[in-house]
PDB file of N, CA and C in Angstrom:
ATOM      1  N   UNK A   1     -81.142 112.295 173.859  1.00  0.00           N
ATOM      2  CA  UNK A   1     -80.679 113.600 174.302  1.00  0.00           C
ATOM      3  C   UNK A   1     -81.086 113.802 175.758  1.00  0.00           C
ATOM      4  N   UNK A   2     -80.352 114.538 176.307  1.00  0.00           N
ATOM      5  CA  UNK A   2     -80.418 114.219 177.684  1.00  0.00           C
ATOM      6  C   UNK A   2     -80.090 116.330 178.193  1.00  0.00           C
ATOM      7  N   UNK A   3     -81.107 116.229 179.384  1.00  0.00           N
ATOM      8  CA  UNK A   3     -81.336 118.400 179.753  1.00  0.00           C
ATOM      9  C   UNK A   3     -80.790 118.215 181.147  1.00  0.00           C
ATOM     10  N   UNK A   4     -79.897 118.930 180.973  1.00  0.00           N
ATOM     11  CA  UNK A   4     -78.983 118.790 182.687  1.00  0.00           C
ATOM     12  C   UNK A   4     -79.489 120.190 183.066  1.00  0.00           C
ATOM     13  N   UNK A   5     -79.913 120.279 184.293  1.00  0.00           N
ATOM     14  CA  UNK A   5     -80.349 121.322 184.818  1.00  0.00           C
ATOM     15  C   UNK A   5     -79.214 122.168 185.583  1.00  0.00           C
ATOM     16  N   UNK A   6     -78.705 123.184 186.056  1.00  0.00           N
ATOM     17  CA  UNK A   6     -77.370 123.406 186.982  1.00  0.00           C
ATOM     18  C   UNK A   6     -77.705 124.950 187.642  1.00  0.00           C
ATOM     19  N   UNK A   7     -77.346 124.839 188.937  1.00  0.00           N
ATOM     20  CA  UNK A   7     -77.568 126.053 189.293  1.00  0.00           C
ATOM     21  C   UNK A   7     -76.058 126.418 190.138  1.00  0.00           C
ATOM     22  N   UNK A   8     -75.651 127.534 189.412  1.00  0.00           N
ATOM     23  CA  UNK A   8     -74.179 128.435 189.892  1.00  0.00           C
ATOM     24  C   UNK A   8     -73.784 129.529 190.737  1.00  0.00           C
ATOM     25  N   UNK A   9     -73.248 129.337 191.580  1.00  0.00           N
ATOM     26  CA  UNK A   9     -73.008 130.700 192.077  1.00  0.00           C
ATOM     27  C   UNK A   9     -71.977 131.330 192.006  1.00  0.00           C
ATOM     28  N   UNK A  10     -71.578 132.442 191.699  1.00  0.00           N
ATOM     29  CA  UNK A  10     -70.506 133.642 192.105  1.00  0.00           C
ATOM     30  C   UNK A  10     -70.664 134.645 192.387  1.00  0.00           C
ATOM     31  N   UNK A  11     -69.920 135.240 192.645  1.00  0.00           N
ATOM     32  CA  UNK A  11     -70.072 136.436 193.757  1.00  0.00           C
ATOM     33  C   UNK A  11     -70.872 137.776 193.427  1.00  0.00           C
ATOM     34  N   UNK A  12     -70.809 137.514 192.193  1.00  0.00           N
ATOM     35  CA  UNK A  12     -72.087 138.803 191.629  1.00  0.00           C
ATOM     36  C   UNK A  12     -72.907 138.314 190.370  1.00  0.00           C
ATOM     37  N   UNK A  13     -73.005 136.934 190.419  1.00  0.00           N
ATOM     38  CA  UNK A  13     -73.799 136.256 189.060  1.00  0.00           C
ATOM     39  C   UNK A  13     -74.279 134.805 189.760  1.00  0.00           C
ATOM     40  N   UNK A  14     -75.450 134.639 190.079  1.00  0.00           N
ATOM     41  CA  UNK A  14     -75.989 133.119 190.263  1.00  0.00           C
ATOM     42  C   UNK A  14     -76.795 133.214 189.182  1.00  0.00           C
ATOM     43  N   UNK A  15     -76.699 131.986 188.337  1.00  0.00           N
ATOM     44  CA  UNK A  15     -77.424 131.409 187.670  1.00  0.00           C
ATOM     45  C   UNK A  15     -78.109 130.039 187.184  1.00  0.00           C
ATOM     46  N   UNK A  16     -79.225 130.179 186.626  1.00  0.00           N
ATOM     47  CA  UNK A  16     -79.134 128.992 186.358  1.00  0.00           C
ATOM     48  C   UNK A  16     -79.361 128.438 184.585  1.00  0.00           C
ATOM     49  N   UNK A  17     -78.374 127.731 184.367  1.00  0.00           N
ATOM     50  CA  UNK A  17     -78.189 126.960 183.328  1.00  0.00           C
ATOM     51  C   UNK A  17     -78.870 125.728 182.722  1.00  0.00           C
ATOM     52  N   UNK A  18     -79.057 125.533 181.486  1.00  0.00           N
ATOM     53  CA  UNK A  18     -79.353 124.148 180.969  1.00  0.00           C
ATOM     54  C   UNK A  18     -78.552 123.668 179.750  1.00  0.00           C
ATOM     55  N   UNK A  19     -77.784 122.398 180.113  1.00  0.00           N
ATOM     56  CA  UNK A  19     -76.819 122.021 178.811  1.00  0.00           C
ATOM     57  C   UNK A  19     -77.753 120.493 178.281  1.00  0.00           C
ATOM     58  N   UNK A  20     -77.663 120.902 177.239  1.00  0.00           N
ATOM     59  CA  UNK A  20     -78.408 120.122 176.028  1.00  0.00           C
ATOM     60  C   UNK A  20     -76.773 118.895 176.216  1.00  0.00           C
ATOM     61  N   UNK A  21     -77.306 117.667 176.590  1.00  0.00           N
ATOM     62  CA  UNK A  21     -75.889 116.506 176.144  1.00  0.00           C
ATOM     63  C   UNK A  21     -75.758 116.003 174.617  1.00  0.00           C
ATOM     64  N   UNK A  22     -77.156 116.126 173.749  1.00  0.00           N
ATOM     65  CA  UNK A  22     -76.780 115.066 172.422  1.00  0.00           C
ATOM     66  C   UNK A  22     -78.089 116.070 171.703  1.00  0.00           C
ATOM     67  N   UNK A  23     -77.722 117.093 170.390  1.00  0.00           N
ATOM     68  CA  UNK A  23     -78.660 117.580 170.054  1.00  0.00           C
ATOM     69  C   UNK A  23     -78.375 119.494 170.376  1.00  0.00           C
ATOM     70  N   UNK A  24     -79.129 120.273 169.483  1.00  0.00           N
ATOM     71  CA  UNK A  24     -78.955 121.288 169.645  1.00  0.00           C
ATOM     72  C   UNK A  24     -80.365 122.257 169.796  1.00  0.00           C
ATOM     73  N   UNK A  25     -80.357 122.835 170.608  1.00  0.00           N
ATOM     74  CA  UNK A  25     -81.595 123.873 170.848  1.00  0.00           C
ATOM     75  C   UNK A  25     -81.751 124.760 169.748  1.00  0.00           C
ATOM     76  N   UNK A  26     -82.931 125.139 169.475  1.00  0.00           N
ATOM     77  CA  UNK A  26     -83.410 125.745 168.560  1.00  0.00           C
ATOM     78  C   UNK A  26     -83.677 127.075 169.005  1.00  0.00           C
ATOM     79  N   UNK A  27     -82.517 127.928 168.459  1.00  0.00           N
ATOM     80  CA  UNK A  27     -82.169 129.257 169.007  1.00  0.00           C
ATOM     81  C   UNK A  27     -82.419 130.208 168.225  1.00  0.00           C
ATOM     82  N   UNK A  28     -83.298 130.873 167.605  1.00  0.00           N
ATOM     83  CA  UNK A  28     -83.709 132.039 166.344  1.00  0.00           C
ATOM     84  C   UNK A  28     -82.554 133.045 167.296  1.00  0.00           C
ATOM     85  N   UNK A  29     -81.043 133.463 166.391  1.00  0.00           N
ATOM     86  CA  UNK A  29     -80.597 134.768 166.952  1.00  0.00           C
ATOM     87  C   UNK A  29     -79.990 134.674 168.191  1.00  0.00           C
ATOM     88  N   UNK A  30     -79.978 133.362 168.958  1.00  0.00           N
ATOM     89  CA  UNK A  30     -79.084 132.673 169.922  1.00  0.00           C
ATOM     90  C   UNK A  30     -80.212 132.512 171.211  1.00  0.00           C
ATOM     91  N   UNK A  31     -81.244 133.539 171.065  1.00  0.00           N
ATOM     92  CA  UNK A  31     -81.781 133.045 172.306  1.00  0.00           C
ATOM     93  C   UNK A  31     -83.234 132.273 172.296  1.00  0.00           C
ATOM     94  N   UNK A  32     -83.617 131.687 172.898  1.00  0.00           N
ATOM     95  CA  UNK A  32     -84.256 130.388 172.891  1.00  0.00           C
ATOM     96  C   UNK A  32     -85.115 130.409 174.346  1.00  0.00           C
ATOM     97  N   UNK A  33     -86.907 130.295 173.514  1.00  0.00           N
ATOM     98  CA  UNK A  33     -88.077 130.345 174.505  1.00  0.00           C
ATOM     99  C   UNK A  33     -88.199 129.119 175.648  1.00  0.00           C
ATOM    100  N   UNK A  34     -87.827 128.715 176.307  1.00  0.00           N
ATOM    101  CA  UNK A  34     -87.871 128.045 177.550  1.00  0.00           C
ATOM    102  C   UNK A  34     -89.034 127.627 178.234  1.00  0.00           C
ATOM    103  N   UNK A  35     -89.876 126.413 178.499  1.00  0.00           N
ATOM    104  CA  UNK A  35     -91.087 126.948 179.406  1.00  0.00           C
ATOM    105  C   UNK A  35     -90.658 125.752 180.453  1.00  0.00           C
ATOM    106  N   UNK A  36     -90.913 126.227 182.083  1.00  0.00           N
ATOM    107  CA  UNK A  36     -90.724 125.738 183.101  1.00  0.00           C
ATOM    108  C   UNK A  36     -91.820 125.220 183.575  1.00  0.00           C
ATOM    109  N   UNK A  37     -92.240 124.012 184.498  1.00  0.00           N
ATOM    110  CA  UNK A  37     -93.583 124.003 184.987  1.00  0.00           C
ATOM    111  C   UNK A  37     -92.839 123.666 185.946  1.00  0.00           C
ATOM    112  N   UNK A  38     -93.839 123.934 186.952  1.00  0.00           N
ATOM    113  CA  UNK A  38     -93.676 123.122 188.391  1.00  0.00           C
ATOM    114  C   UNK A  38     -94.813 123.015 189.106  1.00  0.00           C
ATOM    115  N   UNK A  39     -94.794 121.803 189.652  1.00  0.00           N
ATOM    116  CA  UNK A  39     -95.764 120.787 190.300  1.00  0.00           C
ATOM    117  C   UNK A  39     -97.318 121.574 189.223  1.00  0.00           C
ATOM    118  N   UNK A  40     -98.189 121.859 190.044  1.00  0.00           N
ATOM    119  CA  UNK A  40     -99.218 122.220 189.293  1.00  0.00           C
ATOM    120  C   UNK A  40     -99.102 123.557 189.021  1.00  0.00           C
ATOM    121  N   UNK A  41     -98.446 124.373 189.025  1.00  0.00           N
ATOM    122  CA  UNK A  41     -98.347 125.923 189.015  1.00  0.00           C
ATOM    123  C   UNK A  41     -98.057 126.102 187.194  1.00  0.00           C
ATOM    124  N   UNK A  42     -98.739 127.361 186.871  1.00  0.00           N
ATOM    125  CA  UNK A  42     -98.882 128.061 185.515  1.00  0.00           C
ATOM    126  C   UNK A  42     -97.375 127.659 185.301  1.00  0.00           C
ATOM    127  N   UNK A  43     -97.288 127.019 183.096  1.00  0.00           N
ATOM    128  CA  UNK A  43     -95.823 127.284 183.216  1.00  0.00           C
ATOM    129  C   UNK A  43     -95.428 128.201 182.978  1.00  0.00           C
ATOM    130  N   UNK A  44     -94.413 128.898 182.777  1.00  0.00           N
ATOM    131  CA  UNK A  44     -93.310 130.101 183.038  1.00  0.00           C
ATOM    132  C   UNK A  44     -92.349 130.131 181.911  1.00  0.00           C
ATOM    133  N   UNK A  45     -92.439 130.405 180.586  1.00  0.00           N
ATOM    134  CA  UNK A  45     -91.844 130.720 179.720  1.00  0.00           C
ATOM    135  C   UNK A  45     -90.810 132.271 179.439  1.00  0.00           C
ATOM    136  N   UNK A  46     -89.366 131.584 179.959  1.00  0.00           N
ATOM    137  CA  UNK A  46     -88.352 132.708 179.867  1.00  0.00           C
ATOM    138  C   UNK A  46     -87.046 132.111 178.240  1.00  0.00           C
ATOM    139  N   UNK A  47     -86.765 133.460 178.815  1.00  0.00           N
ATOM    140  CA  UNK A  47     -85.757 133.788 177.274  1.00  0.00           C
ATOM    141  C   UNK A  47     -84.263 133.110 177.797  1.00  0.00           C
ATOM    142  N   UNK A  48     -83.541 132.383 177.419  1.00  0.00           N
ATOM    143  CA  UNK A  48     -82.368 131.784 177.604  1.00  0.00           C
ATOM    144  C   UNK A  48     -81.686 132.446 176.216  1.00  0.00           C
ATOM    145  N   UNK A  49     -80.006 132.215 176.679  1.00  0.00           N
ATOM    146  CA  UNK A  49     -79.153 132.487 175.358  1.00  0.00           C
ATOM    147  C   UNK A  49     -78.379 131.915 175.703  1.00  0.00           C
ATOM    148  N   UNK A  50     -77.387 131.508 174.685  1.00  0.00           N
ATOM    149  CA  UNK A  50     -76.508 130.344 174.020  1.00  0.00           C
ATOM    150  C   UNK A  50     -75.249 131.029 174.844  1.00  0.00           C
ATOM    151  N   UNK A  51     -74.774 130.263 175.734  1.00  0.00           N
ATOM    152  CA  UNK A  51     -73.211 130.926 176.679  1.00  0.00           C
ATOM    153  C   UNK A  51     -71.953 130.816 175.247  1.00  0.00           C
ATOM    154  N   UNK A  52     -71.346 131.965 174.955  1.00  0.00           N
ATOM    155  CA  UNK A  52     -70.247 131.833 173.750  1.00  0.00           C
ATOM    156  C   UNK A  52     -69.057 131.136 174.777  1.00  0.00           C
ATOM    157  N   UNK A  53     -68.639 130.666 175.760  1.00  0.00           N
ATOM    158  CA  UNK A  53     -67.518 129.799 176.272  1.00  0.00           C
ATOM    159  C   UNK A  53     -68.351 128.222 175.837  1.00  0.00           C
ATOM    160  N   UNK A  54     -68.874 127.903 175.633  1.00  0.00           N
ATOM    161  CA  UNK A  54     -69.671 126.513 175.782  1.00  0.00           C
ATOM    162  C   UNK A  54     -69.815 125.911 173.688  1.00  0.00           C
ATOM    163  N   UNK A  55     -70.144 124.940 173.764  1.00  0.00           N
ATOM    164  CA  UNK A  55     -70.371 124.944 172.417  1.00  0.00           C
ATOM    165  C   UNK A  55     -71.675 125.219 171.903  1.00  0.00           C
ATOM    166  N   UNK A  56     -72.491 125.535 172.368  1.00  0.00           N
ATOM    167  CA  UNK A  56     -73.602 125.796 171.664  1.00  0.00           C
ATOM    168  C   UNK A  56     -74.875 125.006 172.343  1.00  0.00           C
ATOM    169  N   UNK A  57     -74.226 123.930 173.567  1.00  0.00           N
ATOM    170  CA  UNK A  57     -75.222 123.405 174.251  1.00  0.00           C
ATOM    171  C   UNK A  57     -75.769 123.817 175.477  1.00  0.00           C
ATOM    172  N   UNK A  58     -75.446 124.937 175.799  1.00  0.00           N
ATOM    173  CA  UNK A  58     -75.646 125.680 177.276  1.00  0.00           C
ATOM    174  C   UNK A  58     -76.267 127.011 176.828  1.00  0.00           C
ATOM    175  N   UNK A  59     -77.110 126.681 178.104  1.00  0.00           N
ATOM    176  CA  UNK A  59     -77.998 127.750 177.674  1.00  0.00           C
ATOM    177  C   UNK A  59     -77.962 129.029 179.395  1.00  0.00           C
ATOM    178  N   UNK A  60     -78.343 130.179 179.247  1.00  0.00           N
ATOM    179  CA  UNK A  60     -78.221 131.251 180.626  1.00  0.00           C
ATOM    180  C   UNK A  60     -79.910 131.926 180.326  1.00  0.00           C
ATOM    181  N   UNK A  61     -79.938 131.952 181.586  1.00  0.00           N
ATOM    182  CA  UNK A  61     -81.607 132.195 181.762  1.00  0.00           C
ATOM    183  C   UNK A  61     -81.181 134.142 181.775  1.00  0.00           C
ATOM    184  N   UNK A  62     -81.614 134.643 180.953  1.00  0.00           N
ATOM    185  CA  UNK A  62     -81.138 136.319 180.425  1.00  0.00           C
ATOM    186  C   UNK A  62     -81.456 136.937 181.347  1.00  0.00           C
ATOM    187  N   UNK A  63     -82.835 136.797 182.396  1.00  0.00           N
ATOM    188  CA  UNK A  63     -83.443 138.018 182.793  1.00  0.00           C
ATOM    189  C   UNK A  63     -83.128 137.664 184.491  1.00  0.00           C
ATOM    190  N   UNK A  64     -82.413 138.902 184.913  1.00  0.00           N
ATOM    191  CA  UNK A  64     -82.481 138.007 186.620  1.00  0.00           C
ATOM    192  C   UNK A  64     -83.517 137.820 187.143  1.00  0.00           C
ATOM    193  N   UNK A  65     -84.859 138.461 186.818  1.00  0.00           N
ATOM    194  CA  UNK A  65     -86.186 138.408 187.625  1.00  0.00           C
ATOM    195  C   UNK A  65     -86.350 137.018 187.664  1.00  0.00           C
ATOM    196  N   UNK A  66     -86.483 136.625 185.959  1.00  0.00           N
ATOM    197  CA  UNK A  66     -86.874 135.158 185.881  1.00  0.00           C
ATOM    198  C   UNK A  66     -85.869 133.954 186.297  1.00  0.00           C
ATOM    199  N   UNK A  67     -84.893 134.476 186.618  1.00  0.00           N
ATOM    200  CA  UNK A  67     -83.960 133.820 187.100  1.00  0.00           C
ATOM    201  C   UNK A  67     -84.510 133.140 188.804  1.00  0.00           C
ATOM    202  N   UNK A  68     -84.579 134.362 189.201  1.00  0.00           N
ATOM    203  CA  UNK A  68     -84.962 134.643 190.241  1.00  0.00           C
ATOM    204  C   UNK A  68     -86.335 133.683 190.545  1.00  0.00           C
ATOM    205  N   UNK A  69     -87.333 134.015 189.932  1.00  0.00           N
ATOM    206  CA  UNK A  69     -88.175 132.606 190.059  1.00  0.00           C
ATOM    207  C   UNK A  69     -88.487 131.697 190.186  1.00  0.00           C
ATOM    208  N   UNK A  70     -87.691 131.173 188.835  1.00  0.00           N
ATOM    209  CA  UNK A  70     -87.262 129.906 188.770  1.00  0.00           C
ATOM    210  C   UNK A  70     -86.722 129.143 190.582  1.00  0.00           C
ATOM    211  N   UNK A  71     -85.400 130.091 190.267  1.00  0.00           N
ATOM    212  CA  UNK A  71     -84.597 129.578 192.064  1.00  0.00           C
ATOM    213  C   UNK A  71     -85.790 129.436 192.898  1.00  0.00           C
ATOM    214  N   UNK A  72     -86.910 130.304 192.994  1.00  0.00           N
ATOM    215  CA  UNK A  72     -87.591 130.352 194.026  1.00  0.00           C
ATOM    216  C   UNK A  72     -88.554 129.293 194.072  1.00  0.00           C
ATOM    217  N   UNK A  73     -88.951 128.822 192.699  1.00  0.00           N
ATOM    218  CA  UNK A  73     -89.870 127.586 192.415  1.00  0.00           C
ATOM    219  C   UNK A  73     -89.056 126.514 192.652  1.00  0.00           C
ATOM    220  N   UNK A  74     -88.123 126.770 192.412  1.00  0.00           N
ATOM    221  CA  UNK A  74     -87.389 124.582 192.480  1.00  0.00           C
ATOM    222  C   UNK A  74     -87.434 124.853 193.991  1.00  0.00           C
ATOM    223  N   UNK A  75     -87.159 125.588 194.875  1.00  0.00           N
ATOM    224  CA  UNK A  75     -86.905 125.395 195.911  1.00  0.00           C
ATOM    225  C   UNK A  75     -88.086 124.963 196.815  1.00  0.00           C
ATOM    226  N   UNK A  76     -89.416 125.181 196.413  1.00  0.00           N
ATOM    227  CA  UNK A  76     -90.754 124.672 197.250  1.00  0.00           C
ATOM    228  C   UNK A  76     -91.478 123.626 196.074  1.00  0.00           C
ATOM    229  N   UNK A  77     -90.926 123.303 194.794  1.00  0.00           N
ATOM    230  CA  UNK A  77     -91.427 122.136 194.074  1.00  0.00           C
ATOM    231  C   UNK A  77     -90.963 120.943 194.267  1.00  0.00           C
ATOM    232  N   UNK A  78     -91.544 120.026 193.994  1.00  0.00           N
ATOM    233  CA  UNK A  78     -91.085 118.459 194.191  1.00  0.00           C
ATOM    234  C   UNK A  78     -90.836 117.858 192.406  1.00  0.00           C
ATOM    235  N   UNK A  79     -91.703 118.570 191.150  1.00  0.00           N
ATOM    236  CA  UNK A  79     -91.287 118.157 190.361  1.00  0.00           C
ATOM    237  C   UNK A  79     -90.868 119.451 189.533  1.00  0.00           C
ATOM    238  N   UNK A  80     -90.217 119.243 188.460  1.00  0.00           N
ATOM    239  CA  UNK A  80     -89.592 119.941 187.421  1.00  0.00           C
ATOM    240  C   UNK A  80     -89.985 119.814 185.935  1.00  0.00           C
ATOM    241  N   UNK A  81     -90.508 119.767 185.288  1.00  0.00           N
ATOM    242  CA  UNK A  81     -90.724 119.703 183.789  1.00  0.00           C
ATOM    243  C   UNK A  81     -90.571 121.042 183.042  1.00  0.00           C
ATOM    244  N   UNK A  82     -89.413 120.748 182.076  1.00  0.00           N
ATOM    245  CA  UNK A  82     -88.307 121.793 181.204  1.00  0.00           C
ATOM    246  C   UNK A  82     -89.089 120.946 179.515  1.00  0.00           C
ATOM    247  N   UNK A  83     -89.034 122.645 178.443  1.00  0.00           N
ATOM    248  CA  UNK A  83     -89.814 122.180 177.758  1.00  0.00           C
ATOM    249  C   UNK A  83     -88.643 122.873 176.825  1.00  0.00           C
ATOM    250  N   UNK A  84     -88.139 122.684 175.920  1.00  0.00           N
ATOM    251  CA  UNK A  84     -87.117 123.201 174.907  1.00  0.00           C
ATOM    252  C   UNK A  84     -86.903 122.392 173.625  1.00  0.00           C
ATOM    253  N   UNK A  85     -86.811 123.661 172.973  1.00  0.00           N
ATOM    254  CA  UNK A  85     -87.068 123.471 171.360  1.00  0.00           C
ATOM    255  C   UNK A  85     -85.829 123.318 170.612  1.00  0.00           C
ATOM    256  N   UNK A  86     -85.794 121.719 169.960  1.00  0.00           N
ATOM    257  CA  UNK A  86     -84.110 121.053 169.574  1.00  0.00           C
ATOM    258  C   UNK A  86     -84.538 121.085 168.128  1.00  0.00           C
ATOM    259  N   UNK A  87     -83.164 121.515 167.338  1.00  0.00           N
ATOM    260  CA  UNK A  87     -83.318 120.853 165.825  1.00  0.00           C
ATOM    261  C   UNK A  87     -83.733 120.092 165.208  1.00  0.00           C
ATOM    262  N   UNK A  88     -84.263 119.470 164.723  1.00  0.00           N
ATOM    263  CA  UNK A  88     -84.615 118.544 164.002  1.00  0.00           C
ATOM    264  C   UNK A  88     -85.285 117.634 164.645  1.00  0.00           C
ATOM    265  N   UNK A  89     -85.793 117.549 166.013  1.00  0.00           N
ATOM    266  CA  UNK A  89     -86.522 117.129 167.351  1.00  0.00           C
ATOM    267  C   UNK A  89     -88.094 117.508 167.392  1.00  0.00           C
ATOM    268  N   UNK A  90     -88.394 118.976 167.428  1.00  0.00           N
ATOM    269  CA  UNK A  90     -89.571 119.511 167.919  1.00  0.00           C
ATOM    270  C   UNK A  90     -89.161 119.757 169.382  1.00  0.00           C
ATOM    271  N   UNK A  91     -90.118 119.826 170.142  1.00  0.00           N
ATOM    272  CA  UNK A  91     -90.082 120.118 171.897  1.00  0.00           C
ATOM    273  C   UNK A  91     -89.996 119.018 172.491  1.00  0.00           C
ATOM    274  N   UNK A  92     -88.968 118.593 173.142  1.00  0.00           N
ATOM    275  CA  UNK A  92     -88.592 118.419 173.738  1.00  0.00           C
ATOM    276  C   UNK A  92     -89.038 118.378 175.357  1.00  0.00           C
ATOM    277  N   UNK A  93     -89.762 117.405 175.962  1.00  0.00           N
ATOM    278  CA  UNK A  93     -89.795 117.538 177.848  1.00  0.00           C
ATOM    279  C   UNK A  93     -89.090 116.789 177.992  1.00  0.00           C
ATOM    280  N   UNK A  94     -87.909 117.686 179.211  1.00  0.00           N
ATOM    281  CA  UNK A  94     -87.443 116.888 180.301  1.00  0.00           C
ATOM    282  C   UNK A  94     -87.648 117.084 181.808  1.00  0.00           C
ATOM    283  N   UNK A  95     -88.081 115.959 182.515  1.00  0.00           N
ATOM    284  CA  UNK A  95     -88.545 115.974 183.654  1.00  0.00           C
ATOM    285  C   UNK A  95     -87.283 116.180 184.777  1.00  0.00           C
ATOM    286  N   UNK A  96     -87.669 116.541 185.850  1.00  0.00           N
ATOM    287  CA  UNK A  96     -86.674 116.810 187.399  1.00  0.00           C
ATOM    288  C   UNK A  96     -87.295 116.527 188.765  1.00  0.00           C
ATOM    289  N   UNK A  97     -86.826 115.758 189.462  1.00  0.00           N
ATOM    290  CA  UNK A  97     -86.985 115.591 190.656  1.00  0.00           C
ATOM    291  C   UNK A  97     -86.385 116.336 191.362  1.00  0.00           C
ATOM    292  N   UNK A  98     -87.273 117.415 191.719  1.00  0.00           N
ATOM    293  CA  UNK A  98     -86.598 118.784 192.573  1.00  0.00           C
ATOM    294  C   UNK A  98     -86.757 118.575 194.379  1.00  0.00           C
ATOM    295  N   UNK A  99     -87.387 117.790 194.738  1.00  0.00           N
ATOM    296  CA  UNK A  99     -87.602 117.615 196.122  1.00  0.00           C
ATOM    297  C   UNK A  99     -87.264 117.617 196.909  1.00  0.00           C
ATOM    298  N   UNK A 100     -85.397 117.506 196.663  1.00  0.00           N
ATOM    299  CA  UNK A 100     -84.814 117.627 197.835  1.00  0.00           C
ATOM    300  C   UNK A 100     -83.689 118.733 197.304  1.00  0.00           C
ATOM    301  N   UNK A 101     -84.170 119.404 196.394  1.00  0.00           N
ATOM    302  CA  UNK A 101     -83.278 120.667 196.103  1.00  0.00           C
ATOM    303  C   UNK A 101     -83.085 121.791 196.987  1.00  0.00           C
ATOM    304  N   UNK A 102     -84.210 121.975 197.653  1.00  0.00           N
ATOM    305  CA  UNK A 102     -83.960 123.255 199.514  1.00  0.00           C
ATOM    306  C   UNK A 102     -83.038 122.985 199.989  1.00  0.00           C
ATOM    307  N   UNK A 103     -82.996 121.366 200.481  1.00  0.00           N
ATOM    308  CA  UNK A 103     -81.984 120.873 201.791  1.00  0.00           C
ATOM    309  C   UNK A 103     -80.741 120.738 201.019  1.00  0.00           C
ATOM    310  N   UNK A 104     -80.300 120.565 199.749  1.00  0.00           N
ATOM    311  CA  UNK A 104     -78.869 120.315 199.119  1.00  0.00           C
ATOM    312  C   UNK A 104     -78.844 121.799 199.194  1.00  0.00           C
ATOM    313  N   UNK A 105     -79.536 122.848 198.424  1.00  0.00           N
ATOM    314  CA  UNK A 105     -79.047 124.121 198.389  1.00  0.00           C
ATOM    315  C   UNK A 105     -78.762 124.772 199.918  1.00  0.00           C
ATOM    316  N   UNK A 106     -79.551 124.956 200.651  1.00  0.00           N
ATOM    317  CA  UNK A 106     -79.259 125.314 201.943  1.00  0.00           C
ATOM    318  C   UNK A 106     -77.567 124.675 202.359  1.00  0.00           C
ATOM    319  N   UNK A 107     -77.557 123.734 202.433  1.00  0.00           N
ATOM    320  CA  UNK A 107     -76.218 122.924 202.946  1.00  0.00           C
ATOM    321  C   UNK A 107     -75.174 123.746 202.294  1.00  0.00           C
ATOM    322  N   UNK A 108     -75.522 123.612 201.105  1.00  0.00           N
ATOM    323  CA  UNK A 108     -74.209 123.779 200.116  1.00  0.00           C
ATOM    324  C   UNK A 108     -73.967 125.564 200.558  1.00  0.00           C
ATOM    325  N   UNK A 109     -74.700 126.098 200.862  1.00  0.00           N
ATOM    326  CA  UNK A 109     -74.524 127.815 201.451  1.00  0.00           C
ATOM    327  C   UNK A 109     -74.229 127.965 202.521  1.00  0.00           C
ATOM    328  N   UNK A 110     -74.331 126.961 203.410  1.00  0.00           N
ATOM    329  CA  UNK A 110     -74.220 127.102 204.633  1.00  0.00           C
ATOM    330  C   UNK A 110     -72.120 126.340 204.693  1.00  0.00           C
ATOM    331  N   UNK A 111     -71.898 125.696 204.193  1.00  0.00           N
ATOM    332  CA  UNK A 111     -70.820 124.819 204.070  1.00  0.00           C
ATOM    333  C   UNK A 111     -69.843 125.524 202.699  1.00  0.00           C
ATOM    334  N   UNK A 112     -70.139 127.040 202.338  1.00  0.00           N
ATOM    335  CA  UNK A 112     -69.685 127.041 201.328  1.00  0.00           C
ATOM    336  C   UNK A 112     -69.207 129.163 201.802  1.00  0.00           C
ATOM    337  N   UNK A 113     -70.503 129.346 202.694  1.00  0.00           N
ATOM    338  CA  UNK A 113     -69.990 130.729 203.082  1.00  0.00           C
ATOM    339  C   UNK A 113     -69.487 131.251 204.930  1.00  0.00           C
ATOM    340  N   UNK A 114     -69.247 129.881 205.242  1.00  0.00           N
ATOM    341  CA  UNK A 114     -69.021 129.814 207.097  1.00  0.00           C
ATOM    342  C   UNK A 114     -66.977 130.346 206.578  1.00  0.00           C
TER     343      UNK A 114
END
């Protein structure tokens, strides 16, 4: 099973997403405890819910604050470790090499709102 990380923008909703490829998250009621770490910093356990366009493998980070965090942590971290709870799995870590996530995001805003 494989945790794709994705971060979206539109014009009044950036978010960021995680789609489960092989396997299903363990969602009591659709939404599903999340914990983020980065580099050495406390991890950060937010509430995700199950997107109804998707099949059941995508997940939306609910709260913009923590949304908001998150964005703000990948952007000065070098690593990523995502901790999520799959069916018949237990927890689940998947790791991220966030290090050069500033300079792709910057670009992509700069080349995306000129």
């Amino acid at each position: 099973s494989n945790l794709v990380f994705l971060y979206t923008q539109a014009p009044n909703d950036n978010s960021v997403l995680l789609s489960v490829t092989r396997g299903l998250a363990e969602c009591p009621e659709t939404d599903c405890e999340v914990t983020f770490k980065f580099d050495e910093e406390k991890p950060i356990k937010v509430k995700m819910f199950v997107l109804d366009d998707f099949d059941g493998h995508s997940f939306k980070i609910r709260n913009a604050k923590d949304r908001d965090t998150i964005v703000e942590l990948v952007k000065k971290s070098k690593q990523l470790k995502v901790d999520i709870p799959l069916m018949n799995n237990g927890v689940k870590t998947a790791q991220f090499d966030v290090s050069n996530f500033n300079y792709v995001f910057e670009r992509f805003l700069k080349e995306n709102n000129s």
